[in-house]
Every structure is written in C-alpha cells, then in structure tokens.
Protein backbone atom coordinates (compact mmCIF):
# COMPACT_ATOMS: atom_id res chain seq x y z
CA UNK A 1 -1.28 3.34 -0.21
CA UNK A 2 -4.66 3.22 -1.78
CA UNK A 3 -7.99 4.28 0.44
CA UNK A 4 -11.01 2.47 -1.26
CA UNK A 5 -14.29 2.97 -0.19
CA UNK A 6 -17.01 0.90 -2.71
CA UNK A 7 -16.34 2.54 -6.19
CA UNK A 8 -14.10 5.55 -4.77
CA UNK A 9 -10.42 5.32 -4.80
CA UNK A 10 -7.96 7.81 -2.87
CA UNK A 11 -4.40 7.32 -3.57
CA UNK A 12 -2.23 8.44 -0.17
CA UNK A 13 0.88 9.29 -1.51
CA UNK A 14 4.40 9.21 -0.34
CA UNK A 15 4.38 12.68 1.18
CA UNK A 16 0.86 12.32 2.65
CA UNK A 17 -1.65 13.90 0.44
CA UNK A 18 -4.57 12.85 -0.21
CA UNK A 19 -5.51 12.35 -4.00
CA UNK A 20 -9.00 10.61 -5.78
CA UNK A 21 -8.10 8.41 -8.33
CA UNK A 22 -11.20 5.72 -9.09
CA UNK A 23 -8.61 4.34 -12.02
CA UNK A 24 -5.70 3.38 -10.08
CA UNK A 25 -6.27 -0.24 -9.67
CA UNK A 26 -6.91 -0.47 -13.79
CA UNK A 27 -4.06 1.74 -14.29
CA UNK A 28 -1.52 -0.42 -12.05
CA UNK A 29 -3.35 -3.39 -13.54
CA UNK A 30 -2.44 -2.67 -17.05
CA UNK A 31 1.48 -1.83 -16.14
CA UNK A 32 1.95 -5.45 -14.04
CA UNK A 33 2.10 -3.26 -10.84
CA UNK A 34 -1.23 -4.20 -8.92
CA UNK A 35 0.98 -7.51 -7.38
CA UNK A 36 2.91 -5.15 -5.10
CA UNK A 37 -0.41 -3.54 -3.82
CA UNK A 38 -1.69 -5.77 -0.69
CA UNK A 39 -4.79 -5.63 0.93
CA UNK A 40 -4.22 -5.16 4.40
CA UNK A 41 -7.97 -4.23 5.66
CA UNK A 42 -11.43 -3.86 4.36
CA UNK A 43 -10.38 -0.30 2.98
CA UNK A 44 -6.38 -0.03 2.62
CA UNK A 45 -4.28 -1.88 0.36
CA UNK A 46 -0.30 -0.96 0.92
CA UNK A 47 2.41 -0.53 -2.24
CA UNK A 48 4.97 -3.52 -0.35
CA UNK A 49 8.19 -1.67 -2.15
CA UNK A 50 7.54 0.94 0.99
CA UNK A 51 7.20 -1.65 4.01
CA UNK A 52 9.96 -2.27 6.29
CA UNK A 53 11.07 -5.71 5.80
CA UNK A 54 11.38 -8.44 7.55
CA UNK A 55 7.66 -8.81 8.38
CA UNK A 56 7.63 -11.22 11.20
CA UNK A 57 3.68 -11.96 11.54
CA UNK A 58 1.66 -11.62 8.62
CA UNK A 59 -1.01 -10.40 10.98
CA UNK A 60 0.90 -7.99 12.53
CA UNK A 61 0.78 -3.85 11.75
CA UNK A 62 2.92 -2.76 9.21
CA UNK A 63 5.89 -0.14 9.24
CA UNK A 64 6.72 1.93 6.49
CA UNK A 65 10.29 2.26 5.78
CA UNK A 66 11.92 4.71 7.76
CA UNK A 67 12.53 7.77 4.74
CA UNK A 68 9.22 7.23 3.71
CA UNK A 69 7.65 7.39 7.27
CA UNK A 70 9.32 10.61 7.52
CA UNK A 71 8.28 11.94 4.35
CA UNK A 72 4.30 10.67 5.24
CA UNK A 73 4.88 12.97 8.26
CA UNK A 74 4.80 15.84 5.90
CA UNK A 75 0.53 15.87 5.36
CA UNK A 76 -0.52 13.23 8.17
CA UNK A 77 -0.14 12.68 11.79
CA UNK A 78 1.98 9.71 12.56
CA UNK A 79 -1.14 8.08 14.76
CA UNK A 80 -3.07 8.21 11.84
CA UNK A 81 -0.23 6.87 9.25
CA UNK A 82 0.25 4.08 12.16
CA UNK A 83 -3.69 3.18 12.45
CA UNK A 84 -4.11 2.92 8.34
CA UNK A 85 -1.38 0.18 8.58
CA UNK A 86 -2.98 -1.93 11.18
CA UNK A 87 -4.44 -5.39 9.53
CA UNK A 88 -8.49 -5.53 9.48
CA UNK A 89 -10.65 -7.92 11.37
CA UNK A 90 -11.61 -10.05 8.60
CA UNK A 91 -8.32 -9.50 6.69
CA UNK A 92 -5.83 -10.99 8.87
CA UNK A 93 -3.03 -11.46 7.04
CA UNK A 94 -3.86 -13.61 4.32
CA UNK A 95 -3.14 -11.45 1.56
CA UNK A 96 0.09 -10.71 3.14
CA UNK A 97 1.08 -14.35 3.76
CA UNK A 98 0.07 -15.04 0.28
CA UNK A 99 2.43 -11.80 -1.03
CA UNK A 100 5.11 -12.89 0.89
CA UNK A 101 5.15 -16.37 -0.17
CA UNK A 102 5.70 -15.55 -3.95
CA UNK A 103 8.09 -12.00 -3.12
CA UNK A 104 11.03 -13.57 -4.64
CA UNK A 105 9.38 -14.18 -7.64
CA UNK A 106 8.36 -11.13 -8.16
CA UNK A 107 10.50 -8.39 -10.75
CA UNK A 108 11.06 -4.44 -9.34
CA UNK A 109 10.46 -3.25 -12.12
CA UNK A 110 8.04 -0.42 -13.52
CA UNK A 111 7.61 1.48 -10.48
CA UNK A 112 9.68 4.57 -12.41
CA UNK A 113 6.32 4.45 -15.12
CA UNK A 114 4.54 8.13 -14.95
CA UNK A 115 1.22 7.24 -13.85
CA UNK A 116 -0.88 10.56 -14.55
CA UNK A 117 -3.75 10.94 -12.25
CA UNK A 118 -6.42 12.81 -14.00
C-alpha cells in the first residue's frame, strides 16, 4: 500500500512498517508493476495481488487477504489497517471498476523484482 501525500510517498509494507519512498511510483512504473497499484482514496493506492477477491462493490472497503492481514497486524492496529482501505469521497470506485474490468488481462509477473528503497 502506498501513503501519498503531494510529493511525499510512504510505502506501508506487508508487515506494517512504515517506509518513505518519493520513487516508488517511477520505480514500479519502469518494471510494468504500477497497473496492480489502485487508487482507492485521495491518499492510498492498494497493491490488488493482496486484496481478498471477489470484490462485490467497487465502492465498497477493501479486505486484505487473510495471511497478509495477519502479518499487517504485526506494526498497525487492525482499525487503522481497516480505515486506510475504506474508498474516498471523491474516489468511489472508479479506479477499481476500471482495474477490475481489464484483471484478466493482466500478467503476475515481476512482483519477485528487488525493488531497493533508498
């Protein structure tokens, strides 16, 4: 999950922690990776390989799935995980409809690359 707030980027990572990273949307850019990365509100875009599937209502709150929900637990409260995954007000869902129109299109592949962070 990316965190973006105007020219700052924090990456959230699997287990939680909190990380600044102002590259990461050149970086997954450059590897074919950014069309996994939805925004879901004005400040949180979500890496779909880790959302529970199906998604019934693209304006609906996400779920993570459930190992990596666990392993979020780690560094964050799960009220917190829960509230980042809620769609925004002026979001609602369109980037997810959009994402989930073209899923099946889309190749897994890349997400083993070693993206360094500094």
């Amino acid at each position: 999950m990316v965190y973006s707030t105007g020219r700052t980027k924090y990456l959230i990572l699997v287990d939680g922690t909190v990380i600044q990273c102002n590259m990461i949307f050149t970086i997954l850019k450059r590897l074919g990776l950014m069309q996994w990365m939805v925004k879901i509100s004005g400040n949180y875009y979500v890496n779909m390989m880790l959302v529970k599937y199906p998604i019934v209502k693209e304006n609906d709150a996400m779920q993570f799935q459930p190992e990596v929900m666990e392993k979020m637990l780690t560094n964050l409260k799960k009220a917190d995980i829960l509230l980042k995954l809620k769609p925004g007000n002026h979001v609602n869902g369109k980037h997810v409809k959009i994402f989930l129109d073209s899923r099946n299109s889309l190749e897994h592949k890349g997400w083993d690359t070693f993206i360094p962070m500094k």
